[in-house]
C-alpha atoms as a PDB file:
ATOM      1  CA  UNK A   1       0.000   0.000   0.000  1.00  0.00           C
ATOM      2  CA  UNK A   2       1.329   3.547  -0.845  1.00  0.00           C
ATOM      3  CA  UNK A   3       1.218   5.699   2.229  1.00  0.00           C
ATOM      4  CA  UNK A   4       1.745   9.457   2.465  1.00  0.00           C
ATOM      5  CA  UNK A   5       3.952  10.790   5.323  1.00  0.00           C
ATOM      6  CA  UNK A   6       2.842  14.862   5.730  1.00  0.00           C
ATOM      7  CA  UNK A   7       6.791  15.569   6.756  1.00  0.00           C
ATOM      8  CA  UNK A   8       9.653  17.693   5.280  1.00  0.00           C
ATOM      9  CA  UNK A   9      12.086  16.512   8.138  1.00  0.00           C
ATOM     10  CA  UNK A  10      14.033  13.924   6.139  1.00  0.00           C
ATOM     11  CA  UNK A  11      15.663  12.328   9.606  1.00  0.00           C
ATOM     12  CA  UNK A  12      11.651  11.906  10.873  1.00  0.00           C
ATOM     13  CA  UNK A  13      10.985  10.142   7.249  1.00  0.00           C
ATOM     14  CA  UNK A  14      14.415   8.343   7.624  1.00  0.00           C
ATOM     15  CA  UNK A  15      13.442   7.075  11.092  1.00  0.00           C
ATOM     16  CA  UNK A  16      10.199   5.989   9.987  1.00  0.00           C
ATOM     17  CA  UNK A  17      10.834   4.056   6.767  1.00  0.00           C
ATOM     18  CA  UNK A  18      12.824   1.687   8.871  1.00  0.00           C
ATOM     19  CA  UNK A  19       9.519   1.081  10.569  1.00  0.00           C
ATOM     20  CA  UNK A  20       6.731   0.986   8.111  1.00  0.00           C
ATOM     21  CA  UNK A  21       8.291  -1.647   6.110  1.00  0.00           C
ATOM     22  CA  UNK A  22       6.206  -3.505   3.641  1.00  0.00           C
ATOM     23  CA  UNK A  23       4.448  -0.057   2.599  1.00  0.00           C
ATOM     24  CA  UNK A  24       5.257   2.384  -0.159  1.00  0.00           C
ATOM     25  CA  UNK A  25       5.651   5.735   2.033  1.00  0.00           C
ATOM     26  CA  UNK A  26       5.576   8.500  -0.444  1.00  0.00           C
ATOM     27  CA  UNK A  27       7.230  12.119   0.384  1.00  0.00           C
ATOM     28  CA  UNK A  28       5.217  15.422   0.357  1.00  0.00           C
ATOM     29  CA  UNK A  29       8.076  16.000  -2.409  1.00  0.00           C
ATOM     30  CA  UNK A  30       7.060  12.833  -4.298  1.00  0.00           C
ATOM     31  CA  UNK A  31       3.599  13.870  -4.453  1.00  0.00           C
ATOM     32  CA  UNK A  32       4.263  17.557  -5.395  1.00  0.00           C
ATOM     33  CA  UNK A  33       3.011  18.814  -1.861  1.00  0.00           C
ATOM     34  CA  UNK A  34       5.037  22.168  -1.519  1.00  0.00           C
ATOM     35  CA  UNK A  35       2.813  24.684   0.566  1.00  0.00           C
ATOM     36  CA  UNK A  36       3.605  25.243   4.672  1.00  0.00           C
ATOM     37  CA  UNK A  37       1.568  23.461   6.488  1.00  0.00           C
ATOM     38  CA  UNK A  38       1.146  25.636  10.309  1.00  0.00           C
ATOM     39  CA  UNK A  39       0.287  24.064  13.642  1.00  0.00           C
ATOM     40  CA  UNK A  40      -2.317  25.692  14.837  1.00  0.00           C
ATOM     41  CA  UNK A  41      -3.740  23.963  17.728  1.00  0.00           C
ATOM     42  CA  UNK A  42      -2.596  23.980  21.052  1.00  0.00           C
ATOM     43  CA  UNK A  43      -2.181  20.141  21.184  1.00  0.00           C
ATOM     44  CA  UNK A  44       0.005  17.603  19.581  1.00  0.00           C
ATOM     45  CA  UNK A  45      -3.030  15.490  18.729  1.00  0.00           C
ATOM     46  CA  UNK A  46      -4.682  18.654  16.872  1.00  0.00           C
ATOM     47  CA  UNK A  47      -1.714  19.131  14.895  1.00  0.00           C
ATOM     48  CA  UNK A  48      -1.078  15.902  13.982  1.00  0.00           C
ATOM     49  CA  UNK A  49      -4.516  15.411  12.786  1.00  0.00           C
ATOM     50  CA  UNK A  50      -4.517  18.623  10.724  1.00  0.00           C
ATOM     51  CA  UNK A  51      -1.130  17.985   9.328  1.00  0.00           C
ATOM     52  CA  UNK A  52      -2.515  14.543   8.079  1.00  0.00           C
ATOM     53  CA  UNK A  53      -5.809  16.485   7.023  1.00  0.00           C
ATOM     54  CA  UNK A  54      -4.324  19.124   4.747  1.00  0.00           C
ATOM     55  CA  UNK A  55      -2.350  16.493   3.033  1.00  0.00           C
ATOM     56  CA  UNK A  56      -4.736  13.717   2.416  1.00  0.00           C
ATOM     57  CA  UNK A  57      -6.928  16.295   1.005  1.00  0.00           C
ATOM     58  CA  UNK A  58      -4.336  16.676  -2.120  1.00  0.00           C
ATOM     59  CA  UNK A  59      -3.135  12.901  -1.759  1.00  0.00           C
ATOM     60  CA  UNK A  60      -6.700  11.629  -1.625  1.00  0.00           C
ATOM     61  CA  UNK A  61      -5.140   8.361  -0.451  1.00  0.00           C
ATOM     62  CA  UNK A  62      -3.986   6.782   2.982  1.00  0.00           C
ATOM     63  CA  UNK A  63      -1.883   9.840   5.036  1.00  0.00           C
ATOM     64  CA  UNK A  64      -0.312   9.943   8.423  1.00  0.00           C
ATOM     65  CA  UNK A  65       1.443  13.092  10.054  1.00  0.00           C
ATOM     66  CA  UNK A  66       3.287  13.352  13.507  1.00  0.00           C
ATOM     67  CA  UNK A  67       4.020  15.905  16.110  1.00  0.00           C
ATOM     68  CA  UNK A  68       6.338  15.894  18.941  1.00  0.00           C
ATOM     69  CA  UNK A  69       6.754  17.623  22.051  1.00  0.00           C
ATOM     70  CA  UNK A  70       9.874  17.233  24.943  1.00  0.00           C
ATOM     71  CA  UNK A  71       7.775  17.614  28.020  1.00  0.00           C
ATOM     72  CA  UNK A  72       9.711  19.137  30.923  1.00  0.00           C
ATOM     73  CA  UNK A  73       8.227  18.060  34.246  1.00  0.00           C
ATOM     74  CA  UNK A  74       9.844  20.968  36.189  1.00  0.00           C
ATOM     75  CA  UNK A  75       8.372  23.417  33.292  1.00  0.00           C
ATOM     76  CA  UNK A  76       4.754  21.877  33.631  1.00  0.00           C
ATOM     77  CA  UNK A  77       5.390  20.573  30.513  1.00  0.00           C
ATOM     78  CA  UNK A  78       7.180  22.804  28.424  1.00  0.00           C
ATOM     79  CA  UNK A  79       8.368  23.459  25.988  1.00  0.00           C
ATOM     80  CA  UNK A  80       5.739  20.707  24.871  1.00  0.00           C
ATOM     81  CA  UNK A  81       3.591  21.237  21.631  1.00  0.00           C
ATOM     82  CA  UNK A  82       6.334  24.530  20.760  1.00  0.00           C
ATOM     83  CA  UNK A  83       8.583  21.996  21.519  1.00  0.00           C
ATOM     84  CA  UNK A  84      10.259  22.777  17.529  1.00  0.00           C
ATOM     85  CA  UNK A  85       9.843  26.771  18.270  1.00  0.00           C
ATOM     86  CA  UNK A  86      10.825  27.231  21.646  1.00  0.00           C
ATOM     87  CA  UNK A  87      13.295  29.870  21.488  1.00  0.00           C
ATOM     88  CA  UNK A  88      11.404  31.793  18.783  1.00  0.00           C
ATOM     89  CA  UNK A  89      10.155  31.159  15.369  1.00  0.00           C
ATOM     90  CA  UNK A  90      13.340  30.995  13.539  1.00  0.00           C
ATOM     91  CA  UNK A  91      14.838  29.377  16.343  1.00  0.00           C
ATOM     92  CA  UNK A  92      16.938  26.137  15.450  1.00  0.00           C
ATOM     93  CA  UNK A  93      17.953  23.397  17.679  1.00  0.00           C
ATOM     94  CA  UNK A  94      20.890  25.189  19.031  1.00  0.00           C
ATOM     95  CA  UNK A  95      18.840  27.718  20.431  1.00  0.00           C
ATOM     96  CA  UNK A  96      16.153  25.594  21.785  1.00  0.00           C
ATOM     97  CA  UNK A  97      18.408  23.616  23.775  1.00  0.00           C
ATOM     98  CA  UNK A  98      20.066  26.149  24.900  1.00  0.00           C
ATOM     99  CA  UNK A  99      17.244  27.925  25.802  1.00  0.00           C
ATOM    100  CA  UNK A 100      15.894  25.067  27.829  1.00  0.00           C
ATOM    101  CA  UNK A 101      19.172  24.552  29.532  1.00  0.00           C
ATOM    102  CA  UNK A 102      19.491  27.827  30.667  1.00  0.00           C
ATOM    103  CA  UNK A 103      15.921  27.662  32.147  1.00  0.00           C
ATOM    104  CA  UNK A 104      16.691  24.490  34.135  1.00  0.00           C
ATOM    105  CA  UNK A 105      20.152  25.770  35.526  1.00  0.00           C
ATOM    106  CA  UNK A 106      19.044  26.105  39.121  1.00  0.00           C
ATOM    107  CA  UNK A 107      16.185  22.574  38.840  1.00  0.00           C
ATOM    108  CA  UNK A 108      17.201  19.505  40.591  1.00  0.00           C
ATOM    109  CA  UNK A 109      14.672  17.647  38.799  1.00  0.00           C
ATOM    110  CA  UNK A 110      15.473  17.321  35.556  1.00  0.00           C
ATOM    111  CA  UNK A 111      12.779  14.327  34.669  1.00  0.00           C
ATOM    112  CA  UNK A 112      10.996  14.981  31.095  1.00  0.00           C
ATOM    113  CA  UNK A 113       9.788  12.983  27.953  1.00  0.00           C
ATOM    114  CA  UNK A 114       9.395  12.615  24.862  1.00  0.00           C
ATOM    115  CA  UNK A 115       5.764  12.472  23.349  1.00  0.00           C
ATOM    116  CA  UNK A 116       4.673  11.957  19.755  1.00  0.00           C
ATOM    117  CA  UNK A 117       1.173  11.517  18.590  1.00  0.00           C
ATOM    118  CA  UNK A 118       1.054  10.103  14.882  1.00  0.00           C
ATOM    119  CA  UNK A 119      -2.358  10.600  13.243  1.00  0.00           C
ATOM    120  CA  UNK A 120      -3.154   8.557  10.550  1.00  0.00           C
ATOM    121  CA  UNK A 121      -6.258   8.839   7.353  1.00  0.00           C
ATOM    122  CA  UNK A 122      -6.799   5.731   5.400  1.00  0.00           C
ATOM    123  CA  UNK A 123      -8.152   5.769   2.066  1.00  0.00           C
ATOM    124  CA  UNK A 124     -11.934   6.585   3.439  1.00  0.00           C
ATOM    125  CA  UNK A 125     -10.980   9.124   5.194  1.00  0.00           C
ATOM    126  CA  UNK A 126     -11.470   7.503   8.919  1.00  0.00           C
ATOM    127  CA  UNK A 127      -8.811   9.225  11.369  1.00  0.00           C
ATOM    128  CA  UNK A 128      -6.935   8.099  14.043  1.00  0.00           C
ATOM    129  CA  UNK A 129      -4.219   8.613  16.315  1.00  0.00           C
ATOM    130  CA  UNK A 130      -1.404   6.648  17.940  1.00  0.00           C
ATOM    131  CA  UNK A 131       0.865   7.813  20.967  1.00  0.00           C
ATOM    132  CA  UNK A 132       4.542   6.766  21.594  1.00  0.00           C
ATOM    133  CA  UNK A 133       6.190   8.301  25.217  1.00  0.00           C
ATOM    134  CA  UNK A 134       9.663   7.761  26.404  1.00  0.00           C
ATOM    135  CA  UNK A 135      10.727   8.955  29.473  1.00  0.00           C
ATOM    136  CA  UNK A 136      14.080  10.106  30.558  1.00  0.00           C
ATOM    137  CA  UNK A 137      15.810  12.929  31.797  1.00  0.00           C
ATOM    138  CA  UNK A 138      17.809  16.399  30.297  1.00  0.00           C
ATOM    139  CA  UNK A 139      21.286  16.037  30.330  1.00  0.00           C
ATOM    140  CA  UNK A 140      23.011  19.442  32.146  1.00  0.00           C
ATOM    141  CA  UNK A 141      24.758  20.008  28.519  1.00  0.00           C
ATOM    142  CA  UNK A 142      24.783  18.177  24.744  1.00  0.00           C
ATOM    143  CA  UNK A 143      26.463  15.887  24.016  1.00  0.00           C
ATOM    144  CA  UNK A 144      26.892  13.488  21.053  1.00  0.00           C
ATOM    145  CA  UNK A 145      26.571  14.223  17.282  1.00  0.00           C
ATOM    146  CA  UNK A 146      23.445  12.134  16.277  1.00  0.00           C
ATOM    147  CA  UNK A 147      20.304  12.687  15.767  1.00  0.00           C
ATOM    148  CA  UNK A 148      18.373  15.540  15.705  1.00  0.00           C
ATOM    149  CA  UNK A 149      16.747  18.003  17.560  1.00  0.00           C
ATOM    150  CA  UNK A 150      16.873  17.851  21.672  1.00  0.00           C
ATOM    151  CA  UNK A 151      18.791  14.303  20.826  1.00  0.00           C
ATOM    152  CA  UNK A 152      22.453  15.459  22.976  1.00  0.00           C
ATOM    153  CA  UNK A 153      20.519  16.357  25.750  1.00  0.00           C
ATOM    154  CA  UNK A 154      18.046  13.699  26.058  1.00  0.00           C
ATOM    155  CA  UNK A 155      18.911  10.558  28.379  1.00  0.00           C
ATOM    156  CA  UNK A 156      16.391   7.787  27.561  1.00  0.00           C
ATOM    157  CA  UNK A 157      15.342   5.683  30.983  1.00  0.00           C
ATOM    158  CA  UNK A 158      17.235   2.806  31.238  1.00  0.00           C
ATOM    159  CA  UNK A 159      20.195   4.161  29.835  1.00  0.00           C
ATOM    160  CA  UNK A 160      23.752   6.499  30.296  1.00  0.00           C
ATOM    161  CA  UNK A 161      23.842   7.974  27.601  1.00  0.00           C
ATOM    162  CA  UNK A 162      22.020  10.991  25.266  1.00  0.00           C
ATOM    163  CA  UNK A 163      19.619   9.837  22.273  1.00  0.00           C
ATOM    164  CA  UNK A 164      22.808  11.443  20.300  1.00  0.00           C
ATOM    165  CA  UNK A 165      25.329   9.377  21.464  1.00  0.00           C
ATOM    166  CA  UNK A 166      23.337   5.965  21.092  1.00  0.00           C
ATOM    167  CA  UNK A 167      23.533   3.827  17.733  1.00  0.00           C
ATOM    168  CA  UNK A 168      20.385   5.213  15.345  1.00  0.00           C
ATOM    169  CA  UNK A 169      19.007   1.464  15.350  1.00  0.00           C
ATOM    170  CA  UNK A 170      18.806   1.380  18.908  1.00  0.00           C
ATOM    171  CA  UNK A 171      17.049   4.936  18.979  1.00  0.00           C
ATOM    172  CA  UNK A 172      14.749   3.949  16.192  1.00  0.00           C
ATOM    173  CA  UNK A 173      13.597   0.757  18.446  1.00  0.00           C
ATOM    174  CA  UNK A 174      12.807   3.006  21.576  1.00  0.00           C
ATOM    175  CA  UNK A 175      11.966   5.774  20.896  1.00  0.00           C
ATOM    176  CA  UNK A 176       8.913   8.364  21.216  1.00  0.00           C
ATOM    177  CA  UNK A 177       8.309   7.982  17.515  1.00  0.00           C
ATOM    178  CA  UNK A 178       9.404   4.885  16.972  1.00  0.00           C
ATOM    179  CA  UNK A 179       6.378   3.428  19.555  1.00  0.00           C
ATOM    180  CA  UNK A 180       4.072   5.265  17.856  1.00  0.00           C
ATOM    181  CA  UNK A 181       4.664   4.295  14.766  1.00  0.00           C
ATOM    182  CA  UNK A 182       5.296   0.717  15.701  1.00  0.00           C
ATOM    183  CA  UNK A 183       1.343   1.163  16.576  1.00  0.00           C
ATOM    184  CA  UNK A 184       0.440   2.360  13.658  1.00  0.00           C
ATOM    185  CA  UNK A 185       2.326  -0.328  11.564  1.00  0.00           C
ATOM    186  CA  UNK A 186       0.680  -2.914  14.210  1.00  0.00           C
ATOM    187  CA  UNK A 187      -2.489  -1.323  12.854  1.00  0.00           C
ATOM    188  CA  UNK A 188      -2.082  -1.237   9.526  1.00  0.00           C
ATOM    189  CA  UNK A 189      -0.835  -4.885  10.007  1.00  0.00           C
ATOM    190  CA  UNK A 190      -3.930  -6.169  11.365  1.00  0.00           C
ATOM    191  CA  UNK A 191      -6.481  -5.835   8.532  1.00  0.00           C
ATOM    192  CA  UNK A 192      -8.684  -3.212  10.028  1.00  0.00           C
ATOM    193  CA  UNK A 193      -6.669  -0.575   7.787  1.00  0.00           C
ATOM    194  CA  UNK A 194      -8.530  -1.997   5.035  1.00  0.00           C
END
């Protein structure tokens, strides 16, 4: 089945092709899908689900779209759903990170995770959403050189060292994304995506 993925982040469509295996997952580029898509709503579910929506209505055939927030218990959450934009529209990982850094310099507790909600249209147009969490804890400064994003100052549970300094294939097993859309190929798997 050919499946659209509503993302220009080629490391998120890297990451996810190792999942969704068995399926043709088409690019926004490979479908000539070139317009900004915002993220309007104020949760990761309501993006999701619009990302997926503004797509599919181009596509007009099975689309899924993902958002992902780093949830900073200490910061009631934050930066959460502006998780991408957290030091400013224009802002790029750099900044964000150090951004959050600087506002947990004086916070003992340092807990956090990593959410991602994947929403998915088949080719009727039913929608759906699958969540992946991982839980972990924000490293007091970066470190490795993989990955993306938050990924050098991100320390999964059960482990020592920063999503950026563990092997991709091991982050693409357990992570936030990766449990999501484990779900969503468990779905799509099981017949009732038809």
């Amino acid at each position: 089945m050919e499946i659209v993925f509503a993302t220009g982040n080629a490391n998120k469509a890297k990451e996810v092709g190792k999942i969704l295996t068995g399926h043709k997952i088409l690019s926004l580029q490979d479908i000539g899908f070139t317009a900004k898509i915002e993220e309007p709503y104020p949760t990761l579910s309501g993006n999701a689900l619009h990302k997926a929506q503004e797509v599919y209505k181009i596509a007009q055939k099975p689309t899924f779209a993902e958002d992902t927030g780093l949830e900073v218990d200490a910061l009631a959450g934050a930066p959460g759903v502006f998780t991408a934009r957290y030091a400013g529209l224009s802002a790029d990982s750099h900044s964000n990170m150090s951004l959050l850094l600087k506002n947990l310099q004086e916070v003992e507790d340092r807990n956090a995770q990593f959410r991602t909600v994947v929403a998915y249209i088949d080719g009727k147009g039913r929608r759906m959403c699958f969540e992946g969490i991982i839980r972990g804890r924000i490293h007091a400064f970066p470190c490795g050189v993989g990955g993306f994003g938050y990924d050098p100052i991100f320390i999964p549970d059960g482990h020592e060292k920063t999503f950026a300094q563990l092997p991709s294939e091991l982050k693409n097993q357990i992570s936030h994304r990766a449990r999501a859309v484990f779900k969503l190929q468990a779905f799509l798997s099981s017949g009732l995506a038809s």
